[in-house]
N, C-alpha and C. Protein backbone atom coordinates (compact mmCIF):
# COMPACT_ATOMS: atom_id res chain seq x y z
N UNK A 1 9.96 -16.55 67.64
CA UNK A 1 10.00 -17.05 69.02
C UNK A 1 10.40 -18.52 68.98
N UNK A 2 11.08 -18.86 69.83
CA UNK A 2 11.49 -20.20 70.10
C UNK A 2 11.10 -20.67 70.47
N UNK A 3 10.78 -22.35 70.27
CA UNK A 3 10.32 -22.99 71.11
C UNK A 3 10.10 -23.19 72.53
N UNK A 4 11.32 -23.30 73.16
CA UNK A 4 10.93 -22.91 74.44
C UNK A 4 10.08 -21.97 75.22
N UNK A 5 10.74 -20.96 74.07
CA UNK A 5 9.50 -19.50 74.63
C UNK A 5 8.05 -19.87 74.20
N UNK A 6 7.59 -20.57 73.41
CA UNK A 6 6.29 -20.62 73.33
C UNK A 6 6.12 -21.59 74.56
N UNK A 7 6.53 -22.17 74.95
CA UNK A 7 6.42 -23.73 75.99
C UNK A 7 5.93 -22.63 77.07
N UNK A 8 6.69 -21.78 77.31
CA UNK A 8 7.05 -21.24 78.82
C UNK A 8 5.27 -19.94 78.51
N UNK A 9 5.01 -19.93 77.03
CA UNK A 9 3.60 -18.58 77.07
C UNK A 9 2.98 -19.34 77.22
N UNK A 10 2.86 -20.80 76.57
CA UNK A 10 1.17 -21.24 76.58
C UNK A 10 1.29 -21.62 78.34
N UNK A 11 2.14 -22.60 78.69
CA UNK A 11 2.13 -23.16 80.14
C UNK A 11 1.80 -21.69 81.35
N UNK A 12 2.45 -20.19 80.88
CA UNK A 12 2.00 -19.64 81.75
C UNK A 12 0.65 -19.11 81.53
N UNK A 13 -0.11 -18.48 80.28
CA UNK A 13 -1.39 -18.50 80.41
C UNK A 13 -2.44 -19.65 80.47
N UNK A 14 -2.15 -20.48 80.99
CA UNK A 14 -3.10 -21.68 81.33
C UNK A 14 -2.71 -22.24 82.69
N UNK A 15 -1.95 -21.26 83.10
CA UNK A 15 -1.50 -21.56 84.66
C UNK A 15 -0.80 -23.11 85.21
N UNK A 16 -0.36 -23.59 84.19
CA UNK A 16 0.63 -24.61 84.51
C UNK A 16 2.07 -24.70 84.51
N UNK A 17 2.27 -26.05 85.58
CA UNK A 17 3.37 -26.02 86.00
C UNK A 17 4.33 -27.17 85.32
N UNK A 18 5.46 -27.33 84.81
CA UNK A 18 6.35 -28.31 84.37
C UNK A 18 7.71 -28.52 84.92
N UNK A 19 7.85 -29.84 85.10
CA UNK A 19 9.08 -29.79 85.92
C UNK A 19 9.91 -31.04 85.08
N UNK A 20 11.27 -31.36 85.32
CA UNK A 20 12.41 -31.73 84.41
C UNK A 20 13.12 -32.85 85.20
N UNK A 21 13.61 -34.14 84.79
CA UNK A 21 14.10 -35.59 85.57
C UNK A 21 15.00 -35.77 84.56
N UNK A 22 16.84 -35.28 84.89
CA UNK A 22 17.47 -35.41 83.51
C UNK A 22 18.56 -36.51 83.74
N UNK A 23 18.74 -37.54 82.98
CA UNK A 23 19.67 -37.93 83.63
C UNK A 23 20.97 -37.11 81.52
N UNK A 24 20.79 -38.07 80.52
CA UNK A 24 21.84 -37.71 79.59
C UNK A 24 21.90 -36.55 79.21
N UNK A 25 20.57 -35.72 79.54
CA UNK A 25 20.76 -34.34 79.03
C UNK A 25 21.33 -33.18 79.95
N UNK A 26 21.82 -34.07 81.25
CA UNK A 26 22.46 -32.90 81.93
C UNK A 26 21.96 -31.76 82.85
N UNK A 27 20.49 -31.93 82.52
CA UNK A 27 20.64 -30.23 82.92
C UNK A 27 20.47 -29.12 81.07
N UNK A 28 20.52 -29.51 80.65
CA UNK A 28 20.37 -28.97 79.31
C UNK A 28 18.42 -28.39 79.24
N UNK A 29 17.88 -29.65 79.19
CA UNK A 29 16.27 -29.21 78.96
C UNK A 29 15.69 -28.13 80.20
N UNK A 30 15.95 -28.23 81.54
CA UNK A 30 15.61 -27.09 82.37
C UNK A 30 16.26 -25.90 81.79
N UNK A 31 17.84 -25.60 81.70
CA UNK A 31 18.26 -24.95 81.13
C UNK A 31 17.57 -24.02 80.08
N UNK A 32 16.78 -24.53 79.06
CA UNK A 32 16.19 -24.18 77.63
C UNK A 32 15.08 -23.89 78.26
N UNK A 33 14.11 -24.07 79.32
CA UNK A 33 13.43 -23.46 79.71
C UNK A 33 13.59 -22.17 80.47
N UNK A 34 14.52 -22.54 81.13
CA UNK A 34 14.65 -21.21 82.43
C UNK A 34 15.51 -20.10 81.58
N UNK A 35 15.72 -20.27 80.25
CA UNK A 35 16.72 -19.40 79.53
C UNK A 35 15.80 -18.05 79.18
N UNK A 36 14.35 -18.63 79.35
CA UNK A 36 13.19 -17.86 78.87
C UNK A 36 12.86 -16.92 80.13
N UNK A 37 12.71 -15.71 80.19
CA UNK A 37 12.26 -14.53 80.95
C UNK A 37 10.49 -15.07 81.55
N UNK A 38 10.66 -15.23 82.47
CA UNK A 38 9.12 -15.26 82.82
C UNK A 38 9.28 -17.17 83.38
N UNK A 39 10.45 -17.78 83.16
CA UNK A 39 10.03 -19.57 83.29
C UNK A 39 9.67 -19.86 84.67
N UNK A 40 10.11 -18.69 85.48
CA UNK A 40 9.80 -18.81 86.96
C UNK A 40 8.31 -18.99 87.25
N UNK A 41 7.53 -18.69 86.60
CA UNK A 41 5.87 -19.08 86.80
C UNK A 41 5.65 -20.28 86.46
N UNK A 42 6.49 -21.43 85.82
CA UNK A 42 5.63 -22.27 85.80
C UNK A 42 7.01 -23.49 85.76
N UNK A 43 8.03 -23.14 85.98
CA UNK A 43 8.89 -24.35 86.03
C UNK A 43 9.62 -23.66 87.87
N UNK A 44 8.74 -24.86 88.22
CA UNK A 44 9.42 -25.28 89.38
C UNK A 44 10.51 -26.07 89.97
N UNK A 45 11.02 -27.29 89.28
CA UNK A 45 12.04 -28.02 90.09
C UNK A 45 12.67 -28.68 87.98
N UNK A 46 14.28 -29.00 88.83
CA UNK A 46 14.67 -29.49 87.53
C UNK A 46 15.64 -30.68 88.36
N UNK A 47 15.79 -31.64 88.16
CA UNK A 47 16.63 -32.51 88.68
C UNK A 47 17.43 -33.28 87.57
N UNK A 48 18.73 -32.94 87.79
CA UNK A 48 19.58 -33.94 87.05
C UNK A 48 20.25 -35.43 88.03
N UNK A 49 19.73 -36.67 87.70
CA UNK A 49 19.74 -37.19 88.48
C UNK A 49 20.37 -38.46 87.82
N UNK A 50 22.07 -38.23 87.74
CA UNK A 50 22.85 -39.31 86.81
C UNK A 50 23.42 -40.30 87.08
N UNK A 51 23.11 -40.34 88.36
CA UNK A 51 23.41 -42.31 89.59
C UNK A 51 21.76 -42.67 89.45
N UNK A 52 22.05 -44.14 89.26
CA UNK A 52 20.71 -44.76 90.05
C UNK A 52 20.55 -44.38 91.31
N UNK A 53 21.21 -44.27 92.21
CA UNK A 53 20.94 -44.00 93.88
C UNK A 53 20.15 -42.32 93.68
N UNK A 54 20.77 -41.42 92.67
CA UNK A 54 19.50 -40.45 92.84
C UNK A 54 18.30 -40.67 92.35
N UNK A 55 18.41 -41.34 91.21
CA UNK A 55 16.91 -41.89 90.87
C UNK A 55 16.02 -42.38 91.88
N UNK A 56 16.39 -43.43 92.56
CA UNK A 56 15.78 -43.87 93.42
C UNK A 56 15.34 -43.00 94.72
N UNK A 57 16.49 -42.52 95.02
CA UNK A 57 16.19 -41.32 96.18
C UNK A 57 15.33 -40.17 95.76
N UNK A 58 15.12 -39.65 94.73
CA UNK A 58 14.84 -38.40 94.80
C UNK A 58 13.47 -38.33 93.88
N UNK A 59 13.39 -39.48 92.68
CA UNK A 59 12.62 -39.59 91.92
C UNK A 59 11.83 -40.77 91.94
N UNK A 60 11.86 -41.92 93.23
CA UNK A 60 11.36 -42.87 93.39
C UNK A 60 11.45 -43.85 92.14
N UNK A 61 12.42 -44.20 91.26
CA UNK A 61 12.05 -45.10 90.39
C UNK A 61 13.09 -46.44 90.99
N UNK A 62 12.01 -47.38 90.76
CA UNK A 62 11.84 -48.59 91.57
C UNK A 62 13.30 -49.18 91.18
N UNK A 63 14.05 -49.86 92.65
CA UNK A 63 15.16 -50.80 92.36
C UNK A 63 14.86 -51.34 91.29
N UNK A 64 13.71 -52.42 91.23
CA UNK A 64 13.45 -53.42 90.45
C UNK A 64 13.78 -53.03 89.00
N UNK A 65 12.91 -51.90 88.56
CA UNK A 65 13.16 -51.13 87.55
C UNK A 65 14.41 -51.57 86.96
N UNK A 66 15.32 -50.61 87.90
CA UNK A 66 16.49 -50.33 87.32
C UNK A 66 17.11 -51.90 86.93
N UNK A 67 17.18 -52.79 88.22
CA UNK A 67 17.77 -53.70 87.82
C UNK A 67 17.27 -54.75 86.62
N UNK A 68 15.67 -55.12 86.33
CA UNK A 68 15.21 -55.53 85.55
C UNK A 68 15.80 -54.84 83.91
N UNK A 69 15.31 -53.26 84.03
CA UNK A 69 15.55 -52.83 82.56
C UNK A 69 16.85 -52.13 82.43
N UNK A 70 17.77 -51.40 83.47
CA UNK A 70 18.48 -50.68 83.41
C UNK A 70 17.95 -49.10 83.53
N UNK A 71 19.03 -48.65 83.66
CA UNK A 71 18.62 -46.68 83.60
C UNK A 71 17.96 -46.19 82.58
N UNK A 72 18.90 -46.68 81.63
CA UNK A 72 18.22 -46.42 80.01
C UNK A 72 17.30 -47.39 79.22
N UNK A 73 16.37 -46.68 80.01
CA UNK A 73 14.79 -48.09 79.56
C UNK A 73 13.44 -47.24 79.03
N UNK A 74 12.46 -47.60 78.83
CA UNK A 74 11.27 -46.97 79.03
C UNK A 74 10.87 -47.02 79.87
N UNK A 75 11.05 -47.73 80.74
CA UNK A 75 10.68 -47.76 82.33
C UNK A 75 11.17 -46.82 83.36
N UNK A 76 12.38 -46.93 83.04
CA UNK A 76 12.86 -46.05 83.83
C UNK A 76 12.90 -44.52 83.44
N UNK A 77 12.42 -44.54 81.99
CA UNK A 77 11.66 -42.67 81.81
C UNK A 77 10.95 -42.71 82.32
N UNK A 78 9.85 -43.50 82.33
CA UNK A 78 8.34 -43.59 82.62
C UNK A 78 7.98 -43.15 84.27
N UNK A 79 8.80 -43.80 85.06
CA UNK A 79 9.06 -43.58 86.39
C UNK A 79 9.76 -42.16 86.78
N UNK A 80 10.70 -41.96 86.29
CA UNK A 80 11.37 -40.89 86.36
C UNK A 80 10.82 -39.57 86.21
N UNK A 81 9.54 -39.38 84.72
CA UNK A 81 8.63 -38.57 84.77
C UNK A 81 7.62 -38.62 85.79
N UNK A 82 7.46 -39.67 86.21
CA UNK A 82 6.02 -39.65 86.99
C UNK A 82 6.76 -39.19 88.43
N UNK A 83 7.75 -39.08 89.11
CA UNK A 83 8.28 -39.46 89.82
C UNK A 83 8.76 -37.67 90.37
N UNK A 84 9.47 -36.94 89.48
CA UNK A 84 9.08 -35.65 89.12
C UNK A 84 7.96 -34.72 88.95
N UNK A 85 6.81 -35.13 88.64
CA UNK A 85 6.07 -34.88 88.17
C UNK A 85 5.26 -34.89 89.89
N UNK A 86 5.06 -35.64 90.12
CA UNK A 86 5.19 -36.11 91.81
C UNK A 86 5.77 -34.98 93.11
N UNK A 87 6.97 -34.72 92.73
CA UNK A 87 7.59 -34.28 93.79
C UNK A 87 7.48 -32.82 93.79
N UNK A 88 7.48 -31.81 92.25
CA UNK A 88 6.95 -30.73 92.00
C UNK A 88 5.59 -30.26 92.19
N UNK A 89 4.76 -31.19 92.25
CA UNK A 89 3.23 -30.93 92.01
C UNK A 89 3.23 -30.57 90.34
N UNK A 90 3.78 -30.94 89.60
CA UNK A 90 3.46 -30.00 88.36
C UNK A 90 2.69 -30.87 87.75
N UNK A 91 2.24 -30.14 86.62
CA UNK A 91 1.01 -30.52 85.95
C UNK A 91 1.72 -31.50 84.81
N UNK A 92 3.07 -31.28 84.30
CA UNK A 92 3.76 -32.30 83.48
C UNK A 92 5.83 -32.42 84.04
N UNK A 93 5.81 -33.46 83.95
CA UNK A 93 6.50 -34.57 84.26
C UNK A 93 7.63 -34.55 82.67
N UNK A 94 8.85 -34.30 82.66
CA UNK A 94 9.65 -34.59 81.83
C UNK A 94 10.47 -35.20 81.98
N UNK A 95 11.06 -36.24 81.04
CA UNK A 95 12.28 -36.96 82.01
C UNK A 95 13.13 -37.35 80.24
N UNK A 96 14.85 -37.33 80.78
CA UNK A 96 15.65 -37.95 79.69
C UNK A 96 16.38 -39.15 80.31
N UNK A 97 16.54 -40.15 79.62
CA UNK A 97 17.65 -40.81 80.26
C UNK A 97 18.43 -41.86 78.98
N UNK A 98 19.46 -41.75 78.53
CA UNK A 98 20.30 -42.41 77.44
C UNK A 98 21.42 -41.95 77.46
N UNK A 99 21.97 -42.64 75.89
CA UNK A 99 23.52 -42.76 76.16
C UNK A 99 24.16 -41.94 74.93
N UNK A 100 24.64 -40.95 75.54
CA UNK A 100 24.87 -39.80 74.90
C UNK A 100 26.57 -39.80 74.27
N UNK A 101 27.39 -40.47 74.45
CA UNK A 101 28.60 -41.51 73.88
C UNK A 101 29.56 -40.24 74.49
N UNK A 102 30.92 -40.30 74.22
CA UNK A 102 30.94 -41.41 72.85
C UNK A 102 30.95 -42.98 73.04
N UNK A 103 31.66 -43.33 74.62
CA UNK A 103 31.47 -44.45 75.28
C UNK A 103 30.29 -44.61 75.96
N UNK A 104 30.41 -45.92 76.58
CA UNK A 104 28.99 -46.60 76.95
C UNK A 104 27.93 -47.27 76.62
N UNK A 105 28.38 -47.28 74.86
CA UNK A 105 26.79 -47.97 74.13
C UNK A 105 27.18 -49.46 74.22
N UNK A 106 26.20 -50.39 73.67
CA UNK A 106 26.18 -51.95 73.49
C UNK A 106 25.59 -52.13 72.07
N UNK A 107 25.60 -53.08 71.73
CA UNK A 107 24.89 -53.72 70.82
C UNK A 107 23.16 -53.54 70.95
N UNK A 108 22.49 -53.64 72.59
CA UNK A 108 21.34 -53.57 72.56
C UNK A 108 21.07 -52.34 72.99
N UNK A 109 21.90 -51.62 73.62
CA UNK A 109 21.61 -50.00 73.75
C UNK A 109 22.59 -49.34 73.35
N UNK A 110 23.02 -48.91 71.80
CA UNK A 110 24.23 -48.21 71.28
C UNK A 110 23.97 -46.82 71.77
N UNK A 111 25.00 -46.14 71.38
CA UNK A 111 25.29 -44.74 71.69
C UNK A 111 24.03 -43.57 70.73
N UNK A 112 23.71 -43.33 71.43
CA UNK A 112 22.59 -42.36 70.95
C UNK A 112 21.20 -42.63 71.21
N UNK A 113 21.18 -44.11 72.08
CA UNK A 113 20.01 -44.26 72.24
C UNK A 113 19.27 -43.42 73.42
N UNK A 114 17.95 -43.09 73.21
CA UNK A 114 17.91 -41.99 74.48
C UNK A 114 16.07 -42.34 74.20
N UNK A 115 15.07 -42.48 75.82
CA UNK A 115 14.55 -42.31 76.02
C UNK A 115 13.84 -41.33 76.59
N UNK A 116 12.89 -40.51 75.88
CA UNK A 116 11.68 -39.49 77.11
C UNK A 116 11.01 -39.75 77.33
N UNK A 117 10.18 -39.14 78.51
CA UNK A 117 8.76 -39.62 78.52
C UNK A 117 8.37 -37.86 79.25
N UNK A 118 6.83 -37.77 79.12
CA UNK A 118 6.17 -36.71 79.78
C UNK A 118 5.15 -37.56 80.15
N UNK A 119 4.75 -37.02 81.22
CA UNK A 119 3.99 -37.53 82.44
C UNK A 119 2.68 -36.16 82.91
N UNK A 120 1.65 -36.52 82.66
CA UNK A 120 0.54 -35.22 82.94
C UNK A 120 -1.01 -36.30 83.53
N UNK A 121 -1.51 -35.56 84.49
CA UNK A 121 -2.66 -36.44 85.14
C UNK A 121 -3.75 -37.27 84.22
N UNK A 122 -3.40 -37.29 82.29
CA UNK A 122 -3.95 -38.54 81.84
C UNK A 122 -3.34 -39.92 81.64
N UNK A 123 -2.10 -39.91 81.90
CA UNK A 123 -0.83 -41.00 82.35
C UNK A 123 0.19 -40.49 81.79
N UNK A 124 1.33 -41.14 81.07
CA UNK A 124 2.60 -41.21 80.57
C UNK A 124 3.03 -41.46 78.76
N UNK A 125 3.88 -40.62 78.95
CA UNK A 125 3.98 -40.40 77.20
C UNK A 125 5.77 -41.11 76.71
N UNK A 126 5.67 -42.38 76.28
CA UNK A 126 7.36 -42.90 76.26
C UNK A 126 7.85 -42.51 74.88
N UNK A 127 9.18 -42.07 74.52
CA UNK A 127 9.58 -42.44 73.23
C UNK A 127 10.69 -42.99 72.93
N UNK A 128 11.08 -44.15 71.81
CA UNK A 128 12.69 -43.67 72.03
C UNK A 128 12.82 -43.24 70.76
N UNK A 129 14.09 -42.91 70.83
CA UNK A 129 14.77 -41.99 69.93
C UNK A 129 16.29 -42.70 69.72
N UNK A 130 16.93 -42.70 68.13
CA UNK A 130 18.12 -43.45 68.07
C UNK A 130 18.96 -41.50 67.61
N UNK A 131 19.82 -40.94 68.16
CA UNK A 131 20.21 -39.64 67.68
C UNK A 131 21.29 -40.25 67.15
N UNK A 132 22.09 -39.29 66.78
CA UNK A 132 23.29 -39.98 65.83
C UNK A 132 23.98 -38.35 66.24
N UNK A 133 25.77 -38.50 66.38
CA UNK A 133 26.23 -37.54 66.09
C UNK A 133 27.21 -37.54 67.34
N UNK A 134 28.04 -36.13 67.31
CA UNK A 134 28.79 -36.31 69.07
C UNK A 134 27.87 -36.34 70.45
N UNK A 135 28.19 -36.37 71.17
CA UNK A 135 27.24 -36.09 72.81
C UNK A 135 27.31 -34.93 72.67
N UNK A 136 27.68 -33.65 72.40
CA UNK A 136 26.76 -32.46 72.09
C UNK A 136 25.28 -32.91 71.52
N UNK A 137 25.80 -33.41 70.17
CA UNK A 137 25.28 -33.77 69.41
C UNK A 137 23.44 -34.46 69.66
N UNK A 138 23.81 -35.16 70.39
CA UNK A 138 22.87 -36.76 71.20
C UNK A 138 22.04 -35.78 72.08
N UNK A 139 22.49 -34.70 72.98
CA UNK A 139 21.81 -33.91 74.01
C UNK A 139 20.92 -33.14 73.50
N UNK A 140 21.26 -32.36 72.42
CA UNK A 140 20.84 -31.16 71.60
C UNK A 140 19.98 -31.41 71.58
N UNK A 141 19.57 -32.90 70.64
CA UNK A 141 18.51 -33.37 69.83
C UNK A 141 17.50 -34.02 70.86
N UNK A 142 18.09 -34.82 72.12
CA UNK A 142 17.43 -34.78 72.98
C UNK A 142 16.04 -33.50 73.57
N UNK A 143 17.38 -32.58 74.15
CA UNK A 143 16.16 -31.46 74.56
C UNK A 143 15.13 -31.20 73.63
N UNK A 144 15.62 -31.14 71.90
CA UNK A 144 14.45 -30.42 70.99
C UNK A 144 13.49 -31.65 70.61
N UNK A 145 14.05 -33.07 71.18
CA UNK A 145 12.60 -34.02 70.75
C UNK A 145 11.98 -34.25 72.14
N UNK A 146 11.97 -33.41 73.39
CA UNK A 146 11.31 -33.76 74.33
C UNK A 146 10.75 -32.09 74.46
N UNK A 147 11.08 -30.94 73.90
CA UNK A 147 10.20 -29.82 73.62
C UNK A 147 9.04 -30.09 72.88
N UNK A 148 9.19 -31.02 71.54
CA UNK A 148 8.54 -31.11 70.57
C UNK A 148 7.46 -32.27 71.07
N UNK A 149 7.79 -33.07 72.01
CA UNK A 149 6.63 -33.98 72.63
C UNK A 149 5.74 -33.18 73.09
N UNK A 150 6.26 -31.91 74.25
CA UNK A 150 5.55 -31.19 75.14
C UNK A 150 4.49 -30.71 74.03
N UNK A 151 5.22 -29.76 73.44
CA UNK A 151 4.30 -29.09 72.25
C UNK A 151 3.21 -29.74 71.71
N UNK A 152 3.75 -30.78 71.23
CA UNK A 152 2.48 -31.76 70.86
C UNK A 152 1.39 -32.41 71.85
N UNK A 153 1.74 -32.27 72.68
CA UNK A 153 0.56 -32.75 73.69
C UNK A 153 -0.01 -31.33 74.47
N UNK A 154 0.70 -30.02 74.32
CA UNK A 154 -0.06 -28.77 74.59
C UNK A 154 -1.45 -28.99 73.66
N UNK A 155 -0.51 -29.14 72.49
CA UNK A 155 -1.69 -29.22 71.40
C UNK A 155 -3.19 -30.02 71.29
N UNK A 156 -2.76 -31.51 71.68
CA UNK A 156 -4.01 -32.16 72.19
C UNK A 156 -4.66 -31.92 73.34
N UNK A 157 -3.97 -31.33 74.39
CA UNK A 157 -5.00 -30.97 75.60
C UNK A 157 -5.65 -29.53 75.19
N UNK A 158 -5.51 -29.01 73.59
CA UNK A 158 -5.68 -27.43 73.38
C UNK A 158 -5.61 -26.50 74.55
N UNK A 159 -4.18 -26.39 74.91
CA UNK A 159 -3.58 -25.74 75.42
C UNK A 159 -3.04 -24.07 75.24
């Protein structure tokens, strides 16, 4: 069984709900959930949200935010999960947002840099992550290190 599919058994026998704030992954991490038979019980909303103006509109993460740290911040995961997490009612909050190349990187945010965060009613979970490889590449690894957060914090709430 795949990861996802375990995401989608434990979250439905414990009657929770998870919902998805994507901006580099596209649409990829809902995707890997809803690919699973049964994700309809517990994934409710998935938003790919790849302008700041949807961020702000749809996921409430603060002008300031953006303009202080940029899109691709910990802040602006941090918000973005909570923000989702918010608008679904769900019990966890996922969010991607980085730079999946091959253009777009800098010196202080190169190509592959990519932040998650999960968001569940004991606060917020940030990481970053440097991926390496094409933007297939950068996304892939995305979705499977923001499965592997979930997982790990199923695990500490013994889920």
């Amino acid at each position: 069984m795949n990861k996802a599919a375990q995401i989608i058994e434990r979250l439905a026998s414990n009657k929770l709900q998870v919902a998805t704030a994507e901006s580099c992954s596209g649409g990829l991490l809902a995707g890997a959930l809803t690919d699973i038979p049964g994700a309809s019980e517990v994934f409710g909303c998935g938003i790919v949200s790849y302008s700041n103006e949807m961020k702000i509109k749809l996921l409430q993460v603060s002008e300031d935010t953006l303009a202080t740290h940029g899109a691709v911040s910990r802040q602006t995961a941090m918000e973005m999960s909570q923000g989702v997490r918010e608008l679904a009612g769900a019990d966890f909050g996922l969010a991607t947002t980085g730079i999946a190349g091959p253009g777009g990187g800098s010196e202080k945010k190169p190509v592959g840099l990519v932040y998650i965060a999960l968001s569940d009613s004991q606060g917020t979970i940030i990481e970053k992550n440097i991926f390496s490889g094409n933007r297939n590449d950068v996304r892939q690894q995305t979705v499977a290190a923001v499965l592997d957060m979930l997982t790990q914090r199923l695990d500490e709430l013994n889920f």
